[in-house]
Protein backbone atom coordinates (compact mmCIF):
# COMPACT_ATOMS: atom_id res chain seq x y z
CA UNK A 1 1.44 7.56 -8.88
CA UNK A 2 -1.14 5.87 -7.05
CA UNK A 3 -4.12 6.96 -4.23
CA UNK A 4 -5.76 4.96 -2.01
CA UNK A 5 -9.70 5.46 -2.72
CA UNK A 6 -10.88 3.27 0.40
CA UNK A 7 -9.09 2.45 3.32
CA UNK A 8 -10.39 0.24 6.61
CA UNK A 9 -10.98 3.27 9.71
CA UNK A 10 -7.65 1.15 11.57
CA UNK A 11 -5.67 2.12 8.55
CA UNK A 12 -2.97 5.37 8.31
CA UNK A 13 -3.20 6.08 4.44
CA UNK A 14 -5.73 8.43 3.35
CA UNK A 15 -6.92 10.14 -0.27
CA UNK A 16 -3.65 12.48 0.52
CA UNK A 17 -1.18 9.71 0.69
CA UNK A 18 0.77 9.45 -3.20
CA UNK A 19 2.16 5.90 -3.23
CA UNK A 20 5.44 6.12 -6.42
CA UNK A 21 5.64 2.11 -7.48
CA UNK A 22 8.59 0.97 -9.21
CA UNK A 23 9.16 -2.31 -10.23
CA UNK A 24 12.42 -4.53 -11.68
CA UNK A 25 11.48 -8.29 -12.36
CA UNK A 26 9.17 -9.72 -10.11
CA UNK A 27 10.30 -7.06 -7.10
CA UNK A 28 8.19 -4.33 -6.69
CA UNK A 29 8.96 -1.24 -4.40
CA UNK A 30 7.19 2.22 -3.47
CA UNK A 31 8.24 5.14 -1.21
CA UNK A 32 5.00 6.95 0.15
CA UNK A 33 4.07 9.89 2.08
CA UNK A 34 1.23 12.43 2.71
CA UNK A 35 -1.87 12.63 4.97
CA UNK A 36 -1.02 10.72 8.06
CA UNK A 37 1.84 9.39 7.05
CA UNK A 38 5.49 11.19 6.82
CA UNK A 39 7.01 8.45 5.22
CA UNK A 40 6.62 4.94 4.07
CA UNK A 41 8.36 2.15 2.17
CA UNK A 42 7.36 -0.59 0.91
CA UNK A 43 8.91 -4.07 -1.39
CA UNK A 44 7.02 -6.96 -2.50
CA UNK A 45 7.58 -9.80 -4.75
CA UNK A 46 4.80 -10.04 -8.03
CA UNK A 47 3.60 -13.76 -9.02
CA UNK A 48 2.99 -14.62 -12.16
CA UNK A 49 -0.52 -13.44 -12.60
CA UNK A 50 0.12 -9.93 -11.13
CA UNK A 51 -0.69 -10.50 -7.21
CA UNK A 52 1.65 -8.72 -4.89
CA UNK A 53 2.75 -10.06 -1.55
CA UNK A 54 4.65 -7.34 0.62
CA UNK A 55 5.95 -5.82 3.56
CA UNK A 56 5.69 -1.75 4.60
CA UNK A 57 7.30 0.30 7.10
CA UNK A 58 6.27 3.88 7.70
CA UNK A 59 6.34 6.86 10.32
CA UNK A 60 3.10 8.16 11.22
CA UNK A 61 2.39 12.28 11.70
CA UNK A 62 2.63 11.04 15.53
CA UNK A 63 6.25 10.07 15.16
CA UNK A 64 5.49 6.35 15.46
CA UNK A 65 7.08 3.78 13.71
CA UNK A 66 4.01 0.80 12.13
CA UNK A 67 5.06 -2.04 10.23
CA UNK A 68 2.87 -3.96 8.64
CA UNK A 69 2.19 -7.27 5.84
CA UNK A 70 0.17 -7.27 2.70
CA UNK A 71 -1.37 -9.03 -0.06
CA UNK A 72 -2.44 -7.37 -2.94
CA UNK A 73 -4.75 -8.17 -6.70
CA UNK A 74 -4.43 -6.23 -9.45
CA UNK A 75 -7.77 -4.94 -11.30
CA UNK A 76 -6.86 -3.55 -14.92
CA UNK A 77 -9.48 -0.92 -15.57
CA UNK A 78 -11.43 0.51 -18.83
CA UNK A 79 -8.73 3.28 -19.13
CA UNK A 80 -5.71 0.79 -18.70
CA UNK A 81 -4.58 2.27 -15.40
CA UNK A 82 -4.36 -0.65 -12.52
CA UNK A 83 -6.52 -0.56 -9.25
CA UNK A 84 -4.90 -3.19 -6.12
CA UNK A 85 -7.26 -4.87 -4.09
CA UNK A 86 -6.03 -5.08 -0.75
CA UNK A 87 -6.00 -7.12 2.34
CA UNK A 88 -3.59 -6.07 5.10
CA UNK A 89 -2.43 -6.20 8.77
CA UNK A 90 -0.13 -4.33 11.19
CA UNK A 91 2.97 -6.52 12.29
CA UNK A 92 2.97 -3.51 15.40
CA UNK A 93 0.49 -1.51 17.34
CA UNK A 94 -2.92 -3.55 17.71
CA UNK A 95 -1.93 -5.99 14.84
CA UNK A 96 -5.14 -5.47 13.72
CA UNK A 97 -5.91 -6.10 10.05
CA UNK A 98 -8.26 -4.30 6.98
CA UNK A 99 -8.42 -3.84 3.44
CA UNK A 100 -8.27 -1.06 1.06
CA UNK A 101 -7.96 0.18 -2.78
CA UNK A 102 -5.46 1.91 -3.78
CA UNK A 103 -6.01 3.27 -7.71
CA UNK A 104 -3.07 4.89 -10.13
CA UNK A 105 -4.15 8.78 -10.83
């Protein structure tokens, strides 16, 4: 399970949203929920060195559908659990764009 630990203010996931990654090959996929969000899903493909290019789609506690693009680095940390750096943007609403960390509990 992972947590986001930062998130831009235009973002929706919070220290309350569990992300549950899977991955088979190079295609990695998470269902998400919790804090503002009532449920998400994301897939993305994994390069060869780890980075993670995706697309997410998720209903907001205000019943609204967001859709969004991201890019994501991998950080392996001291206690061998993985951080993602990540740079995103919404693909709805005000398309605007942020960045956040999202760490595995």
């Amino acid at each position: 399970m992972f947590r986001p630990i930062i998130n831009s203010a235009n973002g929706e996931t919070t220290s309350e949203t569990e992300f549950h990654y899977k991955q088979i090959g190079n295609i990695l996929y998470s269902e998400y929920s919790g804090g503002n969000i009532k449920y998400g899903h994301l897939i993305g493909l994994v390069d060869r060195v780890g980075n993670i290019e995706m697309r997410y789609h998720q209903v907001n506690n205000k019943g609204e559908l967001m859709t969004g693009i991201c890019s994501s680095k991998p950080e392996l940390l001291t206690n061998g659990k993985i951080r993602l750096h990540e740079n995103w943007e919404w693909t709805s609403g005000d398309k605007s764009k942020g960045n956040s960390i999202i760490e595995e509990q």
